[in-house]
N, C-alpha and C. Protein backbone atom coordinates (compact mmCIF):
# COMPACT_ATOMS: atom_id res chain seq x y z
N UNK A 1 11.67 25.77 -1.26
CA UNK A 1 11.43 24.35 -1.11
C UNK A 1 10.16 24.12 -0.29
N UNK A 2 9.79 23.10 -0.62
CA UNK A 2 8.19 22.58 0.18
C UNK A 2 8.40 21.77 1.39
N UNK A 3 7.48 21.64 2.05
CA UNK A 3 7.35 21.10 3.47
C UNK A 3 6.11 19.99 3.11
N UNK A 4 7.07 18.99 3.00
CA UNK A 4 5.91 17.92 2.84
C UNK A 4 5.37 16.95 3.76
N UNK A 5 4.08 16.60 3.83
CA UNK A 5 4.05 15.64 5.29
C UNK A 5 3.30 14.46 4.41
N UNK A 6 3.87 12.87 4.93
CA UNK A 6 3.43 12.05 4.52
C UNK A 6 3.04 10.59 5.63
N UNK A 7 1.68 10.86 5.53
CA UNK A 7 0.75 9.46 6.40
C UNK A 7 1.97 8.59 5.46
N UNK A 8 1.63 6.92 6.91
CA UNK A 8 2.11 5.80 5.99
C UNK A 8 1.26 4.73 5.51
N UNK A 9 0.19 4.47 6.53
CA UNK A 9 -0.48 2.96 6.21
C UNK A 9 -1.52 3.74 5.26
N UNK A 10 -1.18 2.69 4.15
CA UNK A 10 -2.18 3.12 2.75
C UNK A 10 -1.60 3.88 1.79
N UNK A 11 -0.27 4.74 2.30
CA UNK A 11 0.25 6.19 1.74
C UNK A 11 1.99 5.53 1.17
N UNK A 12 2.12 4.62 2.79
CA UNK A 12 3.66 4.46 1.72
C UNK A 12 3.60 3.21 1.37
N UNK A 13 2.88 2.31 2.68
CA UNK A 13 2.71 0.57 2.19
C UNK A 13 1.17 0.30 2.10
N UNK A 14 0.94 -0.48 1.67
CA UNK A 14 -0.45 -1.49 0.77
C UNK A 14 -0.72 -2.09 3.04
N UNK A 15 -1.68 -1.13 3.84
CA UNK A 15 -1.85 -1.17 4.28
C UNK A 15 -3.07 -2.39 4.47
N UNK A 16 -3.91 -2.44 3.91
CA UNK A 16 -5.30 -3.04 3.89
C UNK A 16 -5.07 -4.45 4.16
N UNK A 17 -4.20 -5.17 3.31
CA UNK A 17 -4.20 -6.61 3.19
C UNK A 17 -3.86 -7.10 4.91
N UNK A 18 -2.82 -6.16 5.51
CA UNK A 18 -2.85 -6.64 7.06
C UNK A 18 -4.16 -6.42 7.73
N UNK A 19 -4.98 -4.78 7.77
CA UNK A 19 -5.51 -4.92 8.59
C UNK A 19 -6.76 -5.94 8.03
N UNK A 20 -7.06 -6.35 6.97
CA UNK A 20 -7.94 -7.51 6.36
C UNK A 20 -7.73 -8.23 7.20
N UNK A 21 -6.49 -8.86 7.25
CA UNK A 21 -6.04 -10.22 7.57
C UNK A 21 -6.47 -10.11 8.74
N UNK A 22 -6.15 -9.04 9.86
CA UNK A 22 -6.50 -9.09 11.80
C UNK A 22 -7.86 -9.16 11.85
N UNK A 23 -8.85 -8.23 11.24
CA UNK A 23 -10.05 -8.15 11.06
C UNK A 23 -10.63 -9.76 10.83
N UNK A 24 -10.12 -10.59 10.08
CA UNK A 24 -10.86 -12.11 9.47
C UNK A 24 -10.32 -12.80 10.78
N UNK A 25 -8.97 -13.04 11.30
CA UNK A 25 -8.41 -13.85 12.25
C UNK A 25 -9.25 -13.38 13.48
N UNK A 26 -9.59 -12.09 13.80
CA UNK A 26 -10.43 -11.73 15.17
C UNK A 26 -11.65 -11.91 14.93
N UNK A 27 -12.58 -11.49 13.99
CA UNK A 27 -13.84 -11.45 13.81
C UNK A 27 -14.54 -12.36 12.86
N UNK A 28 -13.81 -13.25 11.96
CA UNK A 28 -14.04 -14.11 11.11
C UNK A 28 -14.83 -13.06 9.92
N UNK A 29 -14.63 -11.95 9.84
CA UNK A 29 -15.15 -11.17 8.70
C UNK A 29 -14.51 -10.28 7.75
N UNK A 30 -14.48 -11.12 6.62
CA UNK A 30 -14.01 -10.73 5.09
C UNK A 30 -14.21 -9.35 5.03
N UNK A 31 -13.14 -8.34 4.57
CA UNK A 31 -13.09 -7.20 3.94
C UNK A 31 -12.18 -6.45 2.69
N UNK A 32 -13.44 -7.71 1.94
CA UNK A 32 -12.45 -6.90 0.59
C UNK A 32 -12.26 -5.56 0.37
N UNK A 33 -10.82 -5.41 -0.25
CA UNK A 33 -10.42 -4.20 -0.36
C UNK A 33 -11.85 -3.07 -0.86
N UNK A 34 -11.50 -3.49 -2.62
CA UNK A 34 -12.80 -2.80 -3.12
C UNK A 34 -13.72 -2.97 -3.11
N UNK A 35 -14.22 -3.28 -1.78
CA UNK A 35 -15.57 -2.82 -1.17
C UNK A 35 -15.58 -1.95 -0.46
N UNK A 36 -14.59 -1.89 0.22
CA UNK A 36 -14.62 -0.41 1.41
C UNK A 36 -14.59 1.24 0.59
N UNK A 37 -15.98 1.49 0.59
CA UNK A 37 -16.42 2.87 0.46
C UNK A 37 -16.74 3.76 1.03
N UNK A 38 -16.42 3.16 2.45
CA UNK A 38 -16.20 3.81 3.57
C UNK A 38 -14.52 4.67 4.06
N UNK A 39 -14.42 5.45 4.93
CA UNK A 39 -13.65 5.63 5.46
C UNK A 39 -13.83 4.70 7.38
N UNK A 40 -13.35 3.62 6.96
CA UNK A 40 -13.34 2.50 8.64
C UNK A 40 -14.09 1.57 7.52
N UNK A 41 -14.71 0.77 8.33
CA UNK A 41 -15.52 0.11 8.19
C UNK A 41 -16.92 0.16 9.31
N UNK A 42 -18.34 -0.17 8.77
CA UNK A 42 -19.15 -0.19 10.02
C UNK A 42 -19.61 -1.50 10.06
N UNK A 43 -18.89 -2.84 10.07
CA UNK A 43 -19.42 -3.89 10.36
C UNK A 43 -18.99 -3.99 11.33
N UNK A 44 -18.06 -3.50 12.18
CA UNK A 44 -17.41 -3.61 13.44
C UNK A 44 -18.38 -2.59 14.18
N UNK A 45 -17.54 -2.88 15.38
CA UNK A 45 -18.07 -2.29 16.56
C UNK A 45 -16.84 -0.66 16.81
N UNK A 46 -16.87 0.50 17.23
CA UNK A 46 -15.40 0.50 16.93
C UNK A 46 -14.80 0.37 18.05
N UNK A 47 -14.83 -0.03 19.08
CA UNK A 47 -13.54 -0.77 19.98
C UNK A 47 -13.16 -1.64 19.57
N UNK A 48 -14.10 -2.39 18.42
CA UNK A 48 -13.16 -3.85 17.49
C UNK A 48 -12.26 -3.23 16.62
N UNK A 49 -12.60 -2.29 16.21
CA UNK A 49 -12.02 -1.74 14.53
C UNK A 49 -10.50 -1.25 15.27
N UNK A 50 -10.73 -0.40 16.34
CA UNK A 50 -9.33 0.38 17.10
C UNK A 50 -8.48 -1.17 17.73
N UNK A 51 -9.46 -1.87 18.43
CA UNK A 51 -8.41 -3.00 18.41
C UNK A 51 -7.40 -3.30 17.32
N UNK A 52 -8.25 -3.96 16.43
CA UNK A 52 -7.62 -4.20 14.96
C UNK A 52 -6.37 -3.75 14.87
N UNK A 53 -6.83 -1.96 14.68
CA UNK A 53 -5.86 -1.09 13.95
C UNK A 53 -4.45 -1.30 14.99
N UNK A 54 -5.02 -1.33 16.26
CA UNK A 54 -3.79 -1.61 17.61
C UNK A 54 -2.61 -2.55 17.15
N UNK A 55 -3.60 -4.03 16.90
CA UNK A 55 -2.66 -4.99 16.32
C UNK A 55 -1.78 -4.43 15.06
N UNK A 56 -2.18 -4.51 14.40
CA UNK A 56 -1.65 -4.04 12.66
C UNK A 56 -0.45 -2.72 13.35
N UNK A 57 -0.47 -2.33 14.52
CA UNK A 57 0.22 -1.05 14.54
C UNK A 57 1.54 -2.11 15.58
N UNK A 58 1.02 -3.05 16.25
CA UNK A 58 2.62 -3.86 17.08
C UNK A 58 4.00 -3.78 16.41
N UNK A 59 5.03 -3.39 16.50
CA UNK A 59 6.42 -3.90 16.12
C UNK A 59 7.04 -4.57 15.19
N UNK A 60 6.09 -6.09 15.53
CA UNK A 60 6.15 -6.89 14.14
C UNK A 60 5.74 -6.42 12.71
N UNK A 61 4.59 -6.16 12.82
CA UNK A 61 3.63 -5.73 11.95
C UNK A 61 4.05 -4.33 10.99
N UNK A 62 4.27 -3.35 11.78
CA UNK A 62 5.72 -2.17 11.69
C UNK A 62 6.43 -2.36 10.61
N UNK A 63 7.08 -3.49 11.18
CA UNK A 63 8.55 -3.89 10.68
C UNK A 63 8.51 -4.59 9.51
N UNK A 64 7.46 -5.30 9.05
CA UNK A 64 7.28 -6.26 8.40
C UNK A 64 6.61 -5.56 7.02
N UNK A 65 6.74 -4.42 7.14
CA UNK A 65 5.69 -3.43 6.14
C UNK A 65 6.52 -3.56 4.81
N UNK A 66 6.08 -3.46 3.60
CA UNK A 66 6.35 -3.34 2.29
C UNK A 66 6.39 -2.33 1.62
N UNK A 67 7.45 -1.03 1.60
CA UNK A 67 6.36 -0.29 0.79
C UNK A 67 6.17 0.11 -0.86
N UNK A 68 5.23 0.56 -0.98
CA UNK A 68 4.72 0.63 -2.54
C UNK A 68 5.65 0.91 -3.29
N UNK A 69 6.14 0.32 -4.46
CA UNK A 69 6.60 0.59 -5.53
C UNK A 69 6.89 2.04 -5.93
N UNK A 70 7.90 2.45 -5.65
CA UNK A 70 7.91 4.05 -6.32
C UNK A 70 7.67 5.23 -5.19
N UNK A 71 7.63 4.60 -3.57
CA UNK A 71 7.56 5.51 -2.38
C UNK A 71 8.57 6.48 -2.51
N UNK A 72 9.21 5.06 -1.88
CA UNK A 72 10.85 5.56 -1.46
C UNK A 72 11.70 6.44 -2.26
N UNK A 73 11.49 6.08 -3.20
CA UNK A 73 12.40 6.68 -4.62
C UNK A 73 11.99 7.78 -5.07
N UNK A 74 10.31 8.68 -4.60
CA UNK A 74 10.11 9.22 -4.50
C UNK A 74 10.21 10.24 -4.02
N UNK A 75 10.37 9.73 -2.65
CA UNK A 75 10.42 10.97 -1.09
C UNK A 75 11.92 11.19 -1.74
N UNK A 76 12.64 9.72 -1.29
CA UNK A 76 14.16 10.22 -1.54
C UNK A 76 14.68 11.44 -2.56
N UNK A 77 13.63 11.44 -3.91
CA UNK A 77 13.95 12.33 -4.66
C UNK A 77 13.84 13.66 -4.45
N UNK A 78 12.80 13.34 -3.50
CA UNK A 78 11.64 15.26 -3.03
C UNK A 78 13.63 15.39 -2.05
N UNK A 79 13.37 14.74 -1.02
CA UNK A 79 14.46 15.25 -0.18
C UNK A 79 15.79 15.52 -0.81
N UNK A 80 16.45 14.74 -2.00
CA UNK A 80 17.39 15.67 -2.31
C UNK A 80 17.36 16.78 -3.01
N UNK A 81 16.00 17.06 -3.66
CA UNK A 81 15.66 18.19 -3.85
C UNK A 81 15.91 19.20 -2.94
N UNK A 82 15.77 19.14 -2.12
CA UNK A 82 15.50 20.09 -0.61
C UNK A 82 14.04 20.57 0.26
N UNK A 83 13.61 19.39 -0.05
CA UNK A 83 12.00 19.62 0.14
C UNK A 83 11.86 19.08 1.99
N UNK A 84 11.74 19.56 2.68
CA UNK A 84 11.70 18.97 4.12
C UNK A 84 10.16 17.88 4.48
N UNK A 85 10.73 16.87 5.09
CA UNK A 85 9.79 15.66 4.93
C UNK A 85 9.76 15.55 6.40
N UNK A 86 8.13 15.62 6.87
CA UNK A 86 7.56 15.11 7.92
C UNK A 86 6.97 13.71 7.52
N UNK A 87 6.90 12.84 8.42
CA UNK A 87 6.62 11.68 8.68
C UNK A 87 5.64 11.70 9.72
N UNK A 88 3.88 11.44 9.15
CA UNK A 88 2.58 11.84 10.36
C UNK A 88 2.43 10.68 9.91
N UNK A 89 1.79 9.90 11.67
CA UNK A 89 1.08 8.43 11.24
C UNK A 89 0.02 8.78 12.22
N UNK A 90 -1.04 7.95 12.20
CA UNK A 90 -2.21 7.68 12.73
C UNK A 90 -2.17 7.06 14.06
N UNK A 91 -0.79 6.95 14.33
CA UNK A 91 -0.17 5.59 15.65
C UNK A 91 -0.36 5.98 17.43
N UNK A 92 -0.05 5.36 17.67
CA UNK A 92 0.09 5.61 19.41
C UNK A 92 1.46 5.86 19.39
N UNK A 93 2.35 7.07 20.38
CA UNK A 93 3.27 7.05 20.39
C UNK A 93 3.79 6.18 21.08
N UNK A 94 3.67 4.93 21.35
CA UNK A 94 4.61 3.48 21.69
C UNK A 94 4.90 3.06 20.09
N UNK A 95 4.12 3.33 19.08
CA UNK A 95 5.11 2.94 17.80
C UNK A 95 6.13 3.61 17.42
N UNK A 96 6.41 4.75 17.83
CA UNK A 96 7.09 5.08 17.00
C UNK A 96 8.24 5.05 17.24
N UNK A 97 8.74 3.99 18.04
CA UNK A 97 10.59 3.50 17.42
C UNK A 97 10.46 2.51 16.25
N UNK A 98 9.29 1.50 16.29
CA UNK A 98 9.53 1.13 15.69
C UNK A 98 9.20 1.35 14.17
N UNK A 99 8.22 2.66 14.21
CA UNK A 99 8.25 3.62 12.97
C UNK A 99 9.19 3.74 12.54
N UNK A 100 10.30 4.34 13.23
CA UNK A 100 11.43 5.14 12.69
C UNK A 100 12.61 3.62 12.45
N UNK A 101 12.29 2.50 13.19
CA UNK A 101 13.34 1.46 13.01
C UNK A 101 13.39 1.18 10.99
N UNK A 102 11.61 0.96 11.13
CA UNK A 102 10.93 0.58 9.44
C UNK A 102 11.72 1.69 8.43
N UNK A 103 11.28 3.19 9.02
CA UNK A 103 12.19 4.33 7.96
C UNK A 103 13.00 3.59 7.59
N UNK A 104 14.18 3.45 8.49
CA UNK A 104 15.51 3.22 8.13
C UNK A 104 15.96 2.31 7.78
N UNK A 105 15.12 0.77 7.91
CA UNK A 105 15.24 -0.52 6.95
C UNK A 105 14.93 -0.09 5.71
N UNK A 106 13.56 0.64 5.36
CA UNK A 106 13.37 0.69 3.83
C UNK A 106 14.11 2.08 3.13
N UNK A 107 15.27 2.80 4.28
CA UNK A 107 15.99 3.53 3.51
C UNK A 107 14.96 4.88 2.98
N UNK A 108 14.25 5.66 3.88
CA UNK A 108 13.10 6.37 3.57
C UNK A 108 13.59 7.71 4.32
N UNK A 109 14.37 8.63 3.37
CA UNK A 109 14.49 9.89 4.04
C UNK A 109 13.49 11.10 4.83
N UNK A 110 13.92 11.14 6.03
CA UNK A 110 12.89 12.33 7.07
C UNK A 110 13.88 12.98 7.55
N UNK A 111 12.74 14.19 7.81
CA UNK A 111 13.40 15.18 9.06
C UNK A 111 12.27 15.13 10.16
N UNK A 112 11.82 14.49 10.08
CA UNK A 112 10.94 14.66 11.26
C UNK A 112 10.04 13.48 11.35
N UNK A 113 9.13 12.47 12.49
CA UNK A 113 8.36 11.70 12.42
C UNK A 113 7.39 12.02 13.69
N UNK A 114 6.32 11.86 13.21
CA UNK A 114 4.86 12.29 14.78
C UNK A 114 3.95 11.47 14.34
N UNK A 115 3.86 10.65 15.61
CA UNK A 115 2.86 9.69 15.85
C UNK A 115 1.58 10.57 16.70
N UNK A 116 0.53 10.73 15.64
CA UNK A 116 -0.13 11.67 16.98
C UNK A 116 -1.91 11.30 15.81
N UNK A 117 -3.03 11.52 16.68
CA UNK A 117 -4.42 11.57 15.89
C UNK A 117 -4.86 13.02 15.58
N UNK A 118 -4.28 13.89 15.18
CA UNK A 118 -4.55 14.96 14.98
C UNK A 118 -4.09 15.60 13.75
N UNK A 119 -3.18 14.74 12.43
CA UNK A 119 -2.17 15.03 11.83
C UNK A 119 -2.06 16.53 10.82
N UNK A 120 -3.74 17.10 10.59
CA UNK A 120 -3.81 18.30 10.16
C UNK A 120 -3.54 19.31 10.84
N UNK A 121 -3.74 19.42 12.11
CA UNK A 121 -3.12 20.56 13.05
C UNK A 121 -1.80 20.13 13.31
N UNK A 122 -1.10 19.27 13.66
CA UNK A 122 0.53 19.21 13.26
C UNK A 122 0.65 19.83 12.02
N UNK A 123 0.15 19.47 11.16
CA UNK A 123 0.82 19.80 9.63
C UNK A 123 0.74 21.55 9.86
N UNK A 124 -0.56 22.50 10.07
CA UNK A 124 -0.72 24.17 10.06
C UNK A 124 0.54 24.09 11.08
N UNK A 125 0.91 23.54 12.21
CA UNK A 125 1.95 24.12 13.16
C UNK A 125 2.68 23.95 12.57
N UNK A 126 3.60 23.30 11.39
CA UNK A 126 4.75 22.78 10.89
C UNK A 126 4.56 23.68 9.41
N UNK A 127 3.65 24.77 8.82
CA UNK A 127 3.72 25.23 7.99
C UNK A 127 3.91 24.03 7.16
N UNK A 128 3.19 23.03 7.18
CA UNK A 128 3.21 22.41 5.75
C UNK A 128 2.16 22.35 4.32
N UNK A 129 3.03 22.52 3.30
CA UNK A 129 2.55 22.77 1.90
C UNK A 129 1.70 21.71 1.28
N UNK A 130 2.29 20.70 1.84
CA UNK A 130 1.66 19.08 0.63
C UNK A 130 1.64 18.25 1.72
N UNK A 131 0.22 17.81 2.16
CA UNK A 131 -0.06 16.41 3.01
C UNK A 131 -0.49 15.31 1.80
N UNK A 132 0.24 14.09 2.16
CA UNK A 132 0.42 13.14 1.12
C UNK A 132 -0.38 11.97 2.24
N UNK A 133 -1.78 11.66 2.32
CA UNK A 133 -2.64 10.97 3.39
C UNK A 133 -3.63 10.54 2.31
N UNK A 134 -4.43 8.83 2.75
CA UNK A 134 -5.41 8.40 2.24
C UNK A 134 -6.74 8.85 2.96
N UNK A 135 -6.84 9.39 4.07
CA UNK A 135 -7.91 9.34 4.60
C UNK A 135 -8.40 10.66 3.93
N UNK A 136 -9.51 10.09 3.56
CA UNK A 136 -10.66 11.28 3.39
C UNK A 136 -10.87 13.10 3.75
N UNK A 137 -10.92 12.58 5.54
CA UNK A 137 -11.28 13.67 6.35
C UNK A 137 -9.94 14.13 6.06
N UNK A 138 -8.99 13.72 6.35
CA UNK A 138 -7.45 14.46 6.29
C UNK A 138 -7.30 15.48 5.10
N UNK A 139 -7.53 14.82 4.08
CA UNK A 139 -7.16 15.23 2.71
C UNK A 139 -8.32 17.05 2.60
N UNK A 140 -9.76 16.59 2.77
CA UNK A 140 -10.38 17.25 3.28
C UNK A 140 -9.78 18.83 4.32
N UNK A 141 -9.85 18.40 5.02
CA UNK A 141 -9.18 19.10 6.73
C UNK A 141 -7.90 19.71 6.20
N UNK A 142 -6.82 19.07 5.14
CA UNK A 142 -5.98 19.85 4.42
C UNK A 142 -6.08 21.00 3.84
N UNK A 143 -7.37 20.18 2.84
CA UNK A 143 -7.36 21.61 1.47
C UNK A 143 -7.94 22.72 2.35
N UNK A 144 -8.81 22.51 3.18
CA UNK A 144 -9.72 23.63 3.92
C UNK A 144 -8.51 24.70 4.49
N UNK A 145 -7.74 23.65 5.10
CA UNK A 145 -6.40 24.56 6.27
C UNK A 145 -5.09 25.37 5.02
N UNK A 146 -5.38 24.89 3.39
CA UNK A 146 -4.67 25.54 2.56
C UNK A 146 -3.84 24.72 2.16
N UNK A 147 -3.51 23.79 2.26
CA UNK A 147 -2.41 22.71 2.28
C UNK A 147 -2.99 22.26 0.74
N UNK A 148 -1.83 21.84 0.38
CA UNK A 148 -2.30 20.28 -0.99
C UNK A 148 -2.12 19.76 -0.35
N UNK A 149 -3.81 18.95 -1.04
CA UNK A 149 -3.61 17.29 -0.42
C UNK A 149 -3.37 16.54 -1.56
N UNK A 150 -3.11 15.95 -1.52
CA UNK A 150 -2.93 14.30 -2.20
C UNK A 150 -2.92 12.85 -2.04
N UNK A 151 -3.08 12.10 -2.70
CA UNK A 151 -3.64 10.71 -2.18
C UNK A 151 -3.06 9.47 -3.36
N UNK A 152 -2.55 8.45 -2.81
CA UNK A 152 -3.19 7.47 -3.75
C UNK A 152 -4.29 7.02 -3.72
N UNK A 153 -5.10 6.59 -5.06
CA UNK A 153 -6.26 6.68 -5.08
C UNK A 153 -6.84 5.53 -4.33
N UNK A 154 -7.96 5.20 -3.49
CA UNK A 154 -8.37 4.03 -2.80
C UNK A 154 -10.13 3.90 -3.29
N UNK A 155 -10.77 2.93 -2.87
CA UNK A 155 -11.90 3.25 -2.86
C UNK A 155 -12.45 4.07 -2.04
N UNK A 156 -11.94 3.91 -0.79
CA UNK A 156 -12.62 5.12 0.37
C UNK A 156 -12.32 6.54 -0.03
N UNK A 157 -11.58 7.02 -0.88
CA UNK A 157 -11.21 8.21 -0.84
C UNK A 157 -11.52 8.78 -2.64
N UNK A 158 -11.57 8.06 -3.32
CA UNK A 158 -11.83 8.36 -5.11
C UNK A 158 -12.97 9.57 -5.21
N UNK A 159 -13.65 9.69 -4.01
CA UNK A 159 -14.79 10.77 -4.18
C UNK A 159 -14.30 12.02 -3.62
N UNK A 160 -13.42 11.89 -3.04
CA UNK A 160 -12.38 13.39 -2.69
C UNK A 160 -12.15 13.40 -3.65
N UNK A 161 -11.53 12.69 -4.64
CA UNK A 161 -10.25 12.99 -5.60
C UNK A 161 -11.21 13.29 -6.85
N UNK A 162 -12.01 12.42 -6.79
CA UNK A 162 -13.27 13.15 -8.18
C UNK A 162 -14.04 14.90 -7.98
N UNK A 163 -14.04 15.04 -6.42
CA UNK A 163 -14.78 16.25 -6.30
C UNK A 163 -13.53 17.49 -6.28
N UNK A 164 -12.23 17.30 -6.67
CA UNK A 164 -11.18 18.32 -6.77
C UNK A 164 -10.58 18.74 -5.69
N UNK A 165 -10.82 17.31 -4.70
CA UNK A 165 -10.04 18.21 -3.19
C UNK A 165 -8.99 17.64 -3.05
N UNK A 166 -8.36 17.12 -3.62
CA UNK A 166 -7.34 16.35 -3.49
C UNK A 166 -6.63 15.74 -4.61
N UNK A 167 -5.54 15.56 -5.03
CA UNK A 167 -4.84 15.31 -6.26
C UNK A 167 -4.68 13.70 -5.81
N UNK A 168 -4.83 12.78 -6.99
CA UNK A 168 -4.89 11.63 -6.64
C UNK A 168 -3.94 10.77 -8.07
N UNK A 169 -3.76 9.87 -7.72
CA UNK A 169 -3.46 8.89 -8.87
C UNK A 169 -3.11 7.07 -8.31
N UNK A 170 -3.12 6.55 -9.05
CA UNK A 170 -2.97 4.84 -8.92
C UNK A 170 -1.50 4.03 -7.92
N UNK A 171 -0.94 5.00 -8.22
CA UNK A 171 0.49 4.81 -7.69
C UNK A 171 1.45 6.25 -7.83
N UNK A 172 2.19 5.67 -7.05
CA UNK A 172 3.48 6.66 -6.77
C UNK A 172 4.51 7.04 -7.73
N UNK A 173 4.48 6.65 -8.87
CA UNK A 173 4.86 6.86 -10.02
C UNK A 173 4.31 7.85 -10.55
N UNK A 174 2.85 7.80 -10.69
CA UNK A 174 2.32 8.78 -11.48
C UNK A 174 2.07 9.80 -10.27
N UNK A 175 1.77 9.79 -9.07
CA UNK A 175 1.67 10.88 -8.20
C UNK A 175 2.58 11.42 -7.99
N UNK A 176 3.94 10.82 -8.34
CA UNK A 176 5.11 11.93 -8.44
C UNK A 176 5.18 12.69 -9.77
N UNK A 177 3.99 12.26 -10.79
CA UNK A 177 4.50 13.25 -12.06
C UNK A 177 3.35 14.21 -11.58
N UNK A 178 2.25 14.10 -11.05
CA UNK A 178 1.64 14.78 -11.01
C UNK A 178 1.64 16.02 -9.84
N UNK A 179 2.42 16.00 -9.08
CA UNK A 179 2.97 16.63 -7.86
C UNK A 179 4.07 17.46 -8.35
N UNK A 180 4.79 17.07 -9.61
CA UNK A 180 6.12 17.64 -10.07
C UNK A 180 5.72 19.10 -9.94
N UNK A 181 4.79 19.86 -10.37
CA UNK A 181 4.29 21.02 -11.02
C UNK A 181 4.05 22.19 -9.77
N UNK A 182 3.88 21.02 -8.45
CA UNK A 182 3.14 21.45 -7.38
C UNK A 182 4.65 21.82 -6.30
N UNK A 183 6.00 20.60 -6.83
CA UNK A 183 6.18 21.02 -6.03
C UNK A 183 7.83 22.05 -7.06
N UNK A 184 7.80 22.37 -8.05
CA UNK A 184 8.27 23.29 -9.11
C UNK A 184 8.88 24.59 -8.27
């Protein structure tokens, strides 16, 4: 069985539209999705951008998350498989009760959750097989450390997934057919 680790904002819920929304309410500046071909943005400053991300990371915000069509039903499937599921976020560890509160509203099987900025060296300490992350560098920092990476596809990240470092697709539907083989 595989050891899978899965980022959330972007990975399990449609992350962007919040931090859009904090970004326009603090800074009065529009960031459409598909424009960001970046990994961040550089119209900010980044003590604005980490602000931002601060907000979007509060309790409410947490809690209030949606996630993508075909996550849950996903993981849930890997885990009764017998596939062991880490849960890596990008967070301060003051989120993560209410990380783990969100798991368990949207019914999202783990064995494990780490709030930490380092999530590729957690993953080599945890012997994990498949990091399931949008960010770039991660996905990157994976394949290098041996890991599959994988992604849903974003604009910031489509040039990993075009240059073969990372397995990508539109949604979680098809990234679970395409993972089937990987995780066989």
């Amino acid at each position: 069985m595989a050891r899978i680790a899965l980022d959330i904002d972007s990975t399990l819920h449609d992350y962007w539209p919040l931090f859009r929304r904090v970004v326009l309410a603090r800074h009065g500046l529009d960031l459409p999705y598909e424009e960001q071909r970046e990994w961040g943005t550089t119209l900010l400053a980044r003590d604005d951008v980490v602000a931002c991300i601060e907000e979007t990371h509060s309790n409410a915000n947490i809690l209030g998350a949606k996630p993508y069509s075909g996550a849950v039903e996903t993981v849930t499937e890997w885990h009764a498989e017998g596939h062991w599921i880490h849960i890596t976020s990008h967070r301060h560890t003051y989120a993560h009760d209410a990380t783990a509160e969100w798991l368990e509203k949207i019914g999202m099987p783990y064995d494990d959750l780490h709030c930490s900025f380092d999530k590729v060296s957690r993953c080599v300490e945890l012997g994990i097989d498949l990091l399931v992350d949008d960010s770039p560098v991660n996905l990157v920092k994976a394949k290098d450390a041996g890991i599959v990476a994988a992604t849903l596809i974003h604009p910031w990240n489509e040039d990993v997934v075009a240059a073969g470092h990372a397995i990508g697709a539109p949604s979680w539907h098809e990234l679970r057919a395409k993972l089937a083989p990987v995780l066989a």
